[in-house]
N, C-alpha and C. Protein backbone atom coordinates (compact mmCIF):
# COMPACT_ATOMS: atom_id res chain seq x y z
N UNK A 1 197.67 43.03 62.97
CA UNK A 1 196.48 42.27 63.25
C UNK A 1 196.60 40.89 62.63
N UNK A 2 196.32 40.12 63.58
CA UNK A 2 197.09 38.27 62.80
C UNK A 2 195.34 37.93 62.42
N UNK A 3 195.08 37.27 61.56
CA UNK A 3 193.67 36.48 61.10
C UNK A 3 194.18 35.10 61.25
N UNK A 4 195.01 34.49 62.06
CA UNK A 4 195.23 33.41 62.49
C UNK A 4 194.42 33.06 63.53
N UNK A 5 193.58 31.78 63.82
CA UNK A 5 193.02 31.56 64.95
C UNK A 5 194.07 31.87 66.49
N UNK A 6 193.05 31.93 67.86
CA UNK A 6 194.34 31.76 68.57
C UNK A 6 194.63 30.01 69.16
N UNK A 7 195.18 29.88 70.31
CA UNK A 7 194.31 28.47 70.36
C UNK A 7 193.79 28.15 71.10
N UNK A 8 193.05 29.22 72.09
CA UNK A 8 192.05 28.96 72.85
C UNK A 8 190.48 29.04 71.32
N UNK A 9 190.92 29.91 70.77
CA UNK A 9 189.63 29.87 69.37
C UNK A 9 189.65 28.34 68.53
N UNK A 10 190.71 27.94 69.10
CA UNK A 10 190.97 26.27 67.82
C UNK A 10 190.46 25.46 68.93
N UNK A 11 190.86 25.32 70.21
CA UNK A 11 190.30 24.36 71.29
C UNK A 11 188.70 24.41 71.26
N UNK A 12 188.15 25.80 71.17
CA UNK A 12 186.78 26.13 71.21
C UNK A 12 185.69 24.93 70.21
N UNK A 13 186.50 25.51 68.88
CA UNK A 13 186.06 24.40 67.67
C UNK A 13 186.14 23.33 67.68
N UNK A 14 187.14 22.79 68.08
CA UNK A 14 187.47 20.95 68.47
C UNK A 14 186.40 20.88 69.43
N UNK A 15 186.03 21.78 70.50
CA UNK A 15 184.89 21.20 71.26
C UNK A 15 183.88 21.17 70.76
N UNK A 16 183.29 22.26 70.27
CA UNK A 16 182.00 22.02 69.41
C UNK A 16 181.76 21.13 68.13
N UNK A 17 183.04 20.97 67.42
CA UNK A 17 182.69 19.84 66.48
C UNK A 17 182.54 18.67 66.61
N UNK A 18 183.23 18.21 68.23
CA UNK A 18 183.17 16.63 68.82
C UNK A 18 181.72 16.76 69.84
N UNK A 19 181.33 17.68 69.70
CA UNK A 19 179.93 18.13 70.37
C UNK A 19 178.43 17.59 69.24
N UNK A 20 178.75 18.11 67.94
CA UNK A 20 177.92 18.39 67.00
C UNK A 20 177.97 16.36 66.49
N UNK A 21 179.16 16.15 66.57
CA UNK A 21 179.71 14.64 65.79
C UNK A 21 179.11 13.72 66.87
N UNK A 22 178.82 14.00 68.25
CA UNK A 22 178.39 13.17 69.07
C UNK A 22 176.86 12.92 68.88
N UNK A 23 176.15 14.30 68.68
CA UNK A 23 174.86 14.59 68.31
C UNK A 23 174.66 13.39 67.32
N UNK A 24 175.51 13.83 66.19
CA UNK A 24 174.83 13.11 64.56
C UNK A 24 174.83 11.71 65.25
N UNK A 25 176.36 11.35 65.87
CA UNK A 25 176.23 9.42 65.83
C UNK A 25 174.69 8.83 66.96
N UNK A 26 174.62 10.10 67.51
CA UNK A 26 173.39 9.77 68.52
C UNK A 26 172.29 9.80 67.77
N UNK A 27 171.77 10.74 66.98
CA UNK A 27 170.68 10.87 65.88
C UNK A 27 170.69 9.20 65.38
N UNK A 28 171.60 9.22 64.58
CA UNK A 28 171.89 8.29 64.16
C UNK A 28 171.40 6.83 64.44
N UNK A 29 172.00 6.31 65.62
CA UNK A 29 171.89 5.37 66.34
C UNK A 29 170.55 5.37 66.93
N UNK A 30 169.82 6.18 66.69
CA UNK A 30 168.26 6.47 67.23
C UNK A 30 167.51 5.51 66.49
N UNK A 31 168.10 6.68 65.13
CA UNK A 31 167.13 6.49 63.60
C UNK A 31 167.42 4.91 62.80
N UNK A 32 168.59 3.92 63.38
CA UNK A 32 168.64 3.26 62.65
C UNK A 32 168.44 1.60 63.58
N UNK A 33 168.00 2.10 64.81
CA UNK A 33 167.33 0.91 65.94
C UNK A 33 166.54 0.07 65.40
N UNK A 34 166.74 -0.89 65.36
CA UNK A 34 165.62 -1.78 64.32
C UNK A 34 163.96 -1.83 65.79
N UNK A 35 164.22 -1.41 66.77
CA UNK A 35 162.71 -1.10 67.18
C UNK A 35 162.21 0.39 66.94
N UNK A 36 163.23 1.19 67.12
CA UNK A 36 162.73 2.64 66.38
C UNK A 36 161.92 2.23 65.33
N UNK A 37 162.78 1.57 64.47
CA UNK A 37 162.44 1.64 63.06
C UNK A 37 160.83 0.72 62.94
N UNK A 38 160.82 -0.23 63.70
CA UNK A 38 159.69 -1.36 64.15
C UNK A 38 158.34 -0.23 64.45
N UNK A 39 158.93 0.54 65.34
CA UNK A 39 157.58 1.29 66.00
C UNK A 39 157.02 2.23 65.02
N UNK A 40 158.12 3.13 64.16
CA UNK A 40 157.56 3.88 62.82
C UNK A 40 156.95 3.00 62.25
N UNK A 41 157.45 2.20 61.60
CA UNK A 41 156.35 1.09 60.84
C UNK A 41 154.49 0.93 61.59
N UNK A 42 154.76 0.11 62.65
CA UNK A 42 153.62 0.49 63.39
C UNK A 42 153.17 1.54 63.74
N UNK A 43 153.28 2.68 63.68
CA UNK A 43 152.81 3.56 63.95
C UNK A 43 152.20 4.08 62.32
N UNK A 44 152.94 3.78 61.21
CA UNK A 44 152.58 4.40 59.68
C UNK A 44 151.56 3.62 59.64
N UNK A 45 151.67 2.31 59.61
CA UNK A 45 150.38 1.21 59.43
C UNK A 45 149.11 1.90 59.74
N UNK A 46 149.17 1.63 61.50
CA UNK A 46 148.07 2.39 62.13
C UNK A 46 147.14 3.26 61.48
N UNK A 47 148.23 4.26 61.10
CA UNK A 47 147.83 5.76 60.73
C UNK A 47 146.82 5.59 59.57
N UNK A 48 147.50 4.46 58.63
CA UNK A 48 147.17 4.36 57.40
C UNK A 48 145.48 3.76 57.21
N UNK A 49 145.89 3.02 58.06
CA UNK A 49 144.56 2.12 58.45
C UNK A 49 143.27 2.88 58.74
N UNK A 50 143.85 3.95 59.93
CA UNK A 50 142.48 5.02 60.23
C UNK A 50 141.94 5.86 59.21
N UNK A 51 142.93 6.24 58.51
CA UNK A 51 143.32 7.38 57.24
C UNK A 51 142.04 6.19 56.28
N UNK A 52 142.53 5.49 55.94
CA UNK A 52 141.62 4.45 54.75
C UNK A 52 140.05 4.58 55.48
N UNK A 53 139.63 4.11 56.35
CA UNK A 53 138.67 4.03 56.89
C UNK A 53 138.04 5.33 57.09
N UNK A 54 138.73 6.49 57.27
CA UNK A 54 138.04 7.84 57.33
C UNK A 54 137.51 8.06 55.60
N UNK A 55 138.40 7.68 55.02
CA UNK A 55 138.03 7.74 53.43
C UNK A 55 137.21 6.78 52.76
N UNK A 56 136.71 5.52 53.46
CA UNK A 56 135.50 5.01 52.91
C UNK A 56 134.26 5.18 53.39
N UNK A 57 134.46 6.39 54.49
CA UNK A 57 133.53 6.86 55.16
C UNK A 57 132.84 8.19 54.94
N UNK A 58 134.00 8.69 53.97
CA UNK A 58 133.55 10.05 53.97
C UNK A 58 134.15 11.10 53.94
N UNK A 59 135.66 10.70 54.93
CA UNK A 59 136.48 11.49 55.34
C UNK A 59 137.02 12.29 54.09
N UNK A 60 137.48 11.48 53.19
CA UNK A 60 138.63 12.12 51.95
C UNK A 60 139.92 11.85 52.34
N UNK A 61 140.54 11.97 51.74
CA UNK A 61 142.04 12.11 51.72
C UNK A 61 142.56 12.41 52.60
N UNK A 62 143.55 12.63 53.50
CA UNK A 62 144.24 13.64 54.48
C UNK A 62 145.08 14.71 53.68
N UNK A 63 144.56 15.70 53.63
CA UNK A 63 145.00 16.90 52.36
C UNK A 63 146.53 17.30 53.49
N UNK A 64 146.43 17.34 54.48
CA UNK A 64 147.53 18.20 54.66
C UNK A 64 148.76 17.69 54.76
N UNK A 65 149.20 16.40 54.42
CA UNK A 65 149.63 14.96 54.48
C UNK A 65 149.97 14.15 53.12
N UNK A 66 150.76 14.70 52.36
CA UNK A 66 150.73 14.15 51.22
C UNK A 66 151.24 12.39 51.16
N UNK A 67 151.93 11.92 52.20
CA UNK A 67 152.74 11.14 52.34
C UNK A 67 151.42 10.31 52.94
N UNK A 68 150.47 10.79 53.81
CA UNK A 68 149.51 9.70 54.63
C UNK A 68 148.61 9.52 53.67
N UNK A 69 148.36 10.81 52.62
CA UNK A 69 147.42 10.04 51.29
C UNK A 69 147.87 9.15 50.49
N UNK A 70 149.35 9.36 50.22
CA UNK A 70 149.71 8.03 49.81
C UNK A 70 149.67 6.85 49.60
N UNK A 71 149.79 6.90 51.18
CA UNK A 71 149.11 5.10 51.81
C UNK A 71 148.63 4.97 52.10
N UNK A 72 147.38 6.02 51.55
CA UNK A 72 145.88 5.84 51.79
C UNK A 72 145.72 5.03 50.31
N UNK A 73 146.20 5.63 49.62
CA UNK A 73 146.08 4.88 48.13
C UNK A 73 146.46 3.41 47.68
N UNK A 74 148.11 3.40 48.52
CA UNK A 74 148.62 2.26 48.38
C UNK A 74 147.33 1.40 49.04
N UNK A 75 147.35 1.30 50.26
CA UNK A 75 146.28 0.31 51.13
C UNK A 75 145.45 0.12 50.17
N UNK A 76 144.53 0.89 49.85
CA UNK A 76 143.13 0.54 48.69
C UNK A 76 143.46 -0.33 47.94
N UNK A 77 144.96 0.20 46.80
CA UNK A 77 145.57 -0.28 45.98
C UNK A 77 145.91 -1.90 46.35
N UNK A 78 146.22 -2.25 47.42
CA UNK A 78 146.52 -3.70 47.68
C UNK A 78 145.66 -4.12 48.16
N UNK A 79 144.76 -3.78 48.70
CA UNK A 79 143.54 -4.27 49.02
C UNK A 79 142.59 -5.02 47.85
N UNK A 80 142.31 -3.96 47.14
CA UNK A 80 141.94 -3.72 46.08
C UNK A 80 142.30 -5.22 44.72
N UNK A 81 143.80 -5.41 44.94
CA UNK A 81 144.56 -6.62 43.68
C UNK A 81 144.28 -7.84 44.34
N UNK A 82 144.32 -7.36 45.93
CA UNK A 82 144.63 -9.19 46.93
C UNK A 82 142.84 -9.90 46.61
N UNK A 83 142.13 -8.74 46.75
CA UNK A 83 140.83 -8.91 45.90
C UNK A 83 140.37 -9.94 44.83
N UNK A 84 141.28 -8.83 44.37
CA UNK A 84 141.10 -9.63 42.98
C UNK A 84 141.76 -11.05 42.59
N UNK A 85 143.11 -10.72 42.64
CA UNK A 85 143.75 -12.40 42.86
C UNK A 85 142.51 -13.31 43.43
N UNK A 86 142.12 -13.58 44.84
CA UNK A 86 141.48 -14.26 45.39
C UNK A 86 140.43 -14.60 44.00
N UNK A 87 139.90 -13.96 43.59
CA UNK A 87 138.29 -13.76 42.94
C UNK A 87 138.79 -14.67 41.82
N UNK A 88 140.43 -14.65 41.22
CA UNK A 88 140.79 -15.26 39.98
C UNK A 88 141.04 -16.10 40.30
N UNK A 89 141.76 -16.98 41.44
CA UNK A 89 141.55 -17.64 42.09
C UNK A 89 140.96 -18.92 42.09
N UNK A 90 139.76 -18.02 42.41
CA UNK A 90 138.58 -19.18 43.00
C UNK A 90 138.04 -19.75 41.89
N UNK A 91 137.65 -18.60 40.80
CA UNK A 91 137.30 -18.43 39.39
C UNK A 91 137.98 -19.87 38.25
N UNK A 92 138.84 -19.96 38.81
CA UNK A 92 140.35 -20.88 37.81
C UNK A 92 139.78 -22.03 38.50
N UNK A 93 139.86 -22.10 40.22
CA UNK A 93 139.40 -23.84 40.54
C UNK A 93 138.34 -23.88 40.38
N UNK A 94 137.28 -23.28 39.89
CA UNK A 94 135.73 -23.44 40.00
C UNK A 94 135.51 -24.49 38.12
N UNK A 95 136.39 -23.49 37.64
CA UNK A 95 136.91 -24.09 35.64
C UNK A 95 137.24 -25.34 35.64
């Protein structure tokens, strides 16, 4: 009994691994499109934006979403400093 491949079993593998390698560079080339990447952005923004606004409304957090509460926080969070800057700002030319 040989535990040597045969080479119809080695041809098999060369196909599926130049199968699997075509996949990744395609994944790949998806994930690293600078409009892919453009439209995630716009699309996180968005999200973030509704997400904030459900939460000064009432909504809360998005619990099931740890990543969209996030930048529910961040947003506030810069909202929140650009605020303030302005206010110090005005405060300094008013002195």
């Amino acid at each position: 009994m040989s535990t040597e491949p045969t080479q119809a079993e080695l041809e098999a593998e060369i196909v599926r691994t130049r199968a699997e390698l075509a996949s990744t560079i395609d994944e790949l080339t998806t994930r690293l499109d600078p409009r892919t990447q453009a439209a995630n952005v716009a699309h996180q923004t968005k999200q973030a934006a509704a997400d904030t606004g459900s939460f000064f409304t009432g909504g809360g957090l998005p619990e099931h979403d740890p990543t969209r509460a996030r930048n529910v926080k961040i947003l506030v969070t810069g909202t929140v400093a650009t605020i303030a800057l302005v206010v110090a700002a005005i405060l300094r030319k008013r002195s």
